[in-house]
Protein backbone atom coordinates (compact mmCIF):
# COMPACT_ATOMS: atom_id res chain seq x y z
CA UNK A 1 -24.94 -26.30 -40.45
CA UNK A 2 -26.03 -28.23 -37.67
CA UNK A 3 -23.16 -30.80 -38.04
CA UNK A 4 -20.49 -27.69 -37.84
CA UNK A 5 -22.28 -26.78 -34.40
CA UNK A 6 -21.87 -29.98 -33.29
CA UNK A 7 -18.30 -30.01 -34.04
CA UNK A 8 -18.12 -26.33 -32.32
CA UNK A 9 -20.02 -27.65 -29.01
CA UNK A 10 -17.26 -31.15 -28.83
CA UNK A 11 -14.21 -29.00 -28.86
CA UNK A 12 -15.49 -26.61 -26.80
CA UNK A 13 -16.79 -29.56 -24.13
CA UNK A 14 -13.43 -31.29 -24.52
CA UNK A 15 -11.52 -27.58 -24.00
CA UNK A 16 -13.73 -26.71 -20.72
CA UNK A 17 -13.04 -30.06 -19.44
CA UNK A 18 -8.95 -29.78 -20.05
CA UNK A 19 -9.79 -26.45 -18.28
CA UNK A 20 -11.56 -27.66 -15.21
CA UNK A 21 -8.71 -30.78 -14.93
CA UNK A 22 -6.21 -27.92 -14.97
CA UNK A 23 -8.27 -26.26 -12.10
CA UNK A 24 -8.26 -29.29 -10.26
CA UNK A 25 -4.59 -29.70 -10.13
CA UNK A 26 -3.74 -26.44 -8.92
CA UNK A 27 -6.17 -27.10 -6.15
CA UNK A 28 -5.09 -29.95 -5.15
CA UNK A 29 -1.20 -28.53 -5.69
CA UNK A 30 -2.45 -25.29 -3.38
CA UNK A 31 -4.09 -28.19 -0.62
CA UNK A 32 -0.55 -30.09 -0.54
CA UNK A 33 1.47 -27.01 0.30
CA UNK A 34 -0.88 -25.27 2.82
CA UNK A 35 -0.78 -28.89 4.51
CA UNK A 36 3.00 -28.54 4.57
CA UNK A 37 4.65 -28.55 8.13
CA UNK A 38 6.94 -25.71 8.57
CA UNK A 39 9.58 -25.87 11.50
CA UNK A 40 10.38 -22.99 13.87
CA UNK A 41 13.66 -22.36 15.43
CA UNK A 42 14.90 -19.81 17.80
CA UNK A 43 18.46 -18.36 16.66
CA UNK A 44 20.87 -16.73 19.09
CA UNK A 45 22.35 -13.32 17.84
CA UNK A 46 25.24 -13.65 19.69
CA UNK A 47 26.48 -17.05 18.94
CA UNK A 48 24.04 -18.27 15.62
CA UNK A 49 23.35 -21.45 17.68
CA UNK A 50 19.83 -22.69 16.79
CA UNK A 51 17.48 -24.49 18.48
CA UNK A 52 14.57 -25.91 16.61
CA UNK A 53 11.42 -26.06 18.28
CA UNK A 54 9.75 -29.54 19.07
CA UNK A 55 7.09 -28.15 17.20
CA UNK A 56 5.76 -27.82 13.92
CA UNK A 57 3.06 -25.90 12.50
CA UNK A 58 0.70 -26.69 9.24
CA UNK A 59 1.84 -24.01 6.77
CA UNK A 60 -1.91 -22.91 6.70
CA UNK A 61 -2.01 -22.43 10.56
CA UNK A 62 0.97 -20.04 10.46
CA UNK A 63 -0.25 -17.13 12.37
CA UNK A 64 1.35 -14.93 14.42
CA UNK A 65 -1.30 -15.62 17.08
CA UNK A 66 -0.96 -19.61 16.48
CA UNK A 67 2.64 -19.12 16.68
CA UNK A 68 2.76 -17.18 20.14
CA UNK A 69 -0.07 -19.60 21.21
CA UNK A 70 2.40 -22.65 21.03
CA UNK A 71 5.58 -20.61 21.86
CA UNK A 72 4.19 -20.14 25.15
CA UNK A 73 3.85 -23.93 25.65
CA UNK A 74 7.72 -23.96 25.90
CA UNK A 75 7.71 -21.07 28.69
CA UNK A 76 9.45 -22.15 31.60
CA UNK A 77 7.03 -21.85 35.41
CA UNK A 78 3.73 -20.98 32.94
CA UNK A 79 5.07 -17.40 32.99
CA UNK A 80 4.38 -14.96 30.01
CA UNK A 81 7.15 -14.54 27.71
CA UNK A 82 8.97 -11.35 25.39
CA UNK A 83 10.59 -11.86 21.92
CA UNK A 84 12.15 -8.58 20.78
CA UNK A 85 11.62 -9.84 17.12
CA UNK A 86 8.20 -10.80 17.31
CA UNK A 87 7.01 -6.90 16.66
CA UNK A 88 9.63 -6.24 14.16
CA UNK A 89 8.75 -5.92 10.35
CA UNK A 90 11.42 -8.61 9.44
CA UNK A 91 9.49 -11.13 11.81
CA UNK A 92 5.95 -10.09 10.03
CA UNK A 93 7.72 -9.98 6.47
CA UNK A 94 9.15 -13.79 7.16
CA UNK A 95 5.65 -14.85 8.69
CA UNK A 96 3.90 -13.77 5.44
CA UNK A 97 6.98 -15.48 3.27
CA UNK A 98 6.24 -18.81 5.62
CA UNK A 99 2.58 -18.40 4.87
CA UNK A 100 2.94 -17.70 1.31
CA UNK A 101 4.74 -21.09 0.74
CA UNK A 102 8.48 -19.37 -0.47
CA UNK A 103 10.05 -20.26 2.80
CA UNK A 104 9.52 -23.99 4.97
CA UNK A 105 11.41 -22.16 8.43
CA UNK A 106 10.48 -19.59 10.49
CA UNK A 107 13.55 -18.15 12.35
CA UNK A 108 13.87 -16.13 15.20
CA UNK A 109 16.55 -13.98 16.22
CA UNK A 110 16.57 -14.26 20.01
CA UNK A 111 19.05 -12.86 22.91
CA UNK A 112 20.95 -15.21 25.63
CA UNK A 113 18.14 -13.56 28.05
CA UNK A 114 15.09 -14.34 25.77
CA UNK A 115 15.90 -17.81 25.50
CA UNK A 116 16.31 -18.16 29.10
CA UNK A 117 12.92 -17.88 29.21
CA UNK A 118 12.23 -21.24 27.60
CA UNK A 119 12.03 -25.02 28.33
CA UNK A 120 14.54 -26.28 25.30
């Protein structure tokens, strides 16, 4: 009796650790990707030109608040800037596909007058 508990208690030792090295994988799989760097670029509507930001983000520090907060290190004079597409639900919907991991590029769909307002 005591040897068939014995036998019980190995396999389920040896399953719990094949569980826990599973667990550690993912986590370490999960780390990688959030640590991924994820370019921006600003698109013209009218012409599809793109122009890819000298800046890239940590895919775990996507945020719409991280992204305005380094956006606005590329404003020409220190003034504020405007981004039609940065209160659309397209914009919100790609930020959460960024953040997610499904995407590595956040795009922006920008007019001739909203990129004016940057350094590029």
């Amino acid at each position: 009796m005591l040897e068939i508990i014995g036998h019980v208690s190995n396999v389920a030792g040896a399953l719990g650790g094949i569980v826990a090295a599973i667990g550690v994988i993912r986590l370490l799989a999960a780390k990688r990707r959030q640590e991924q760097l994820v370019e921006v670029s600003l698109v013209l509507t009218s012409t599809s030109q793109k122009f890819v930001l000298p800046l890239q983000l940590q895919r775990k520090d996507i945020t719409r608040a991280e992204l305005l907060g380094r956006l606005g290190m590329f404003v020409k004079g220190g003034q504020r800037f405007s981004l039609a597409a940065l209160g659309s639900a397209q914009f919100l919907g790609n930020l959460n596909e960024v953040a997610r991991g499904n995407k590595n590029e956040l795009v922006l769909q920008v007019s001739e007058e909203e990129i004016s307002q940057f350094k590029l």
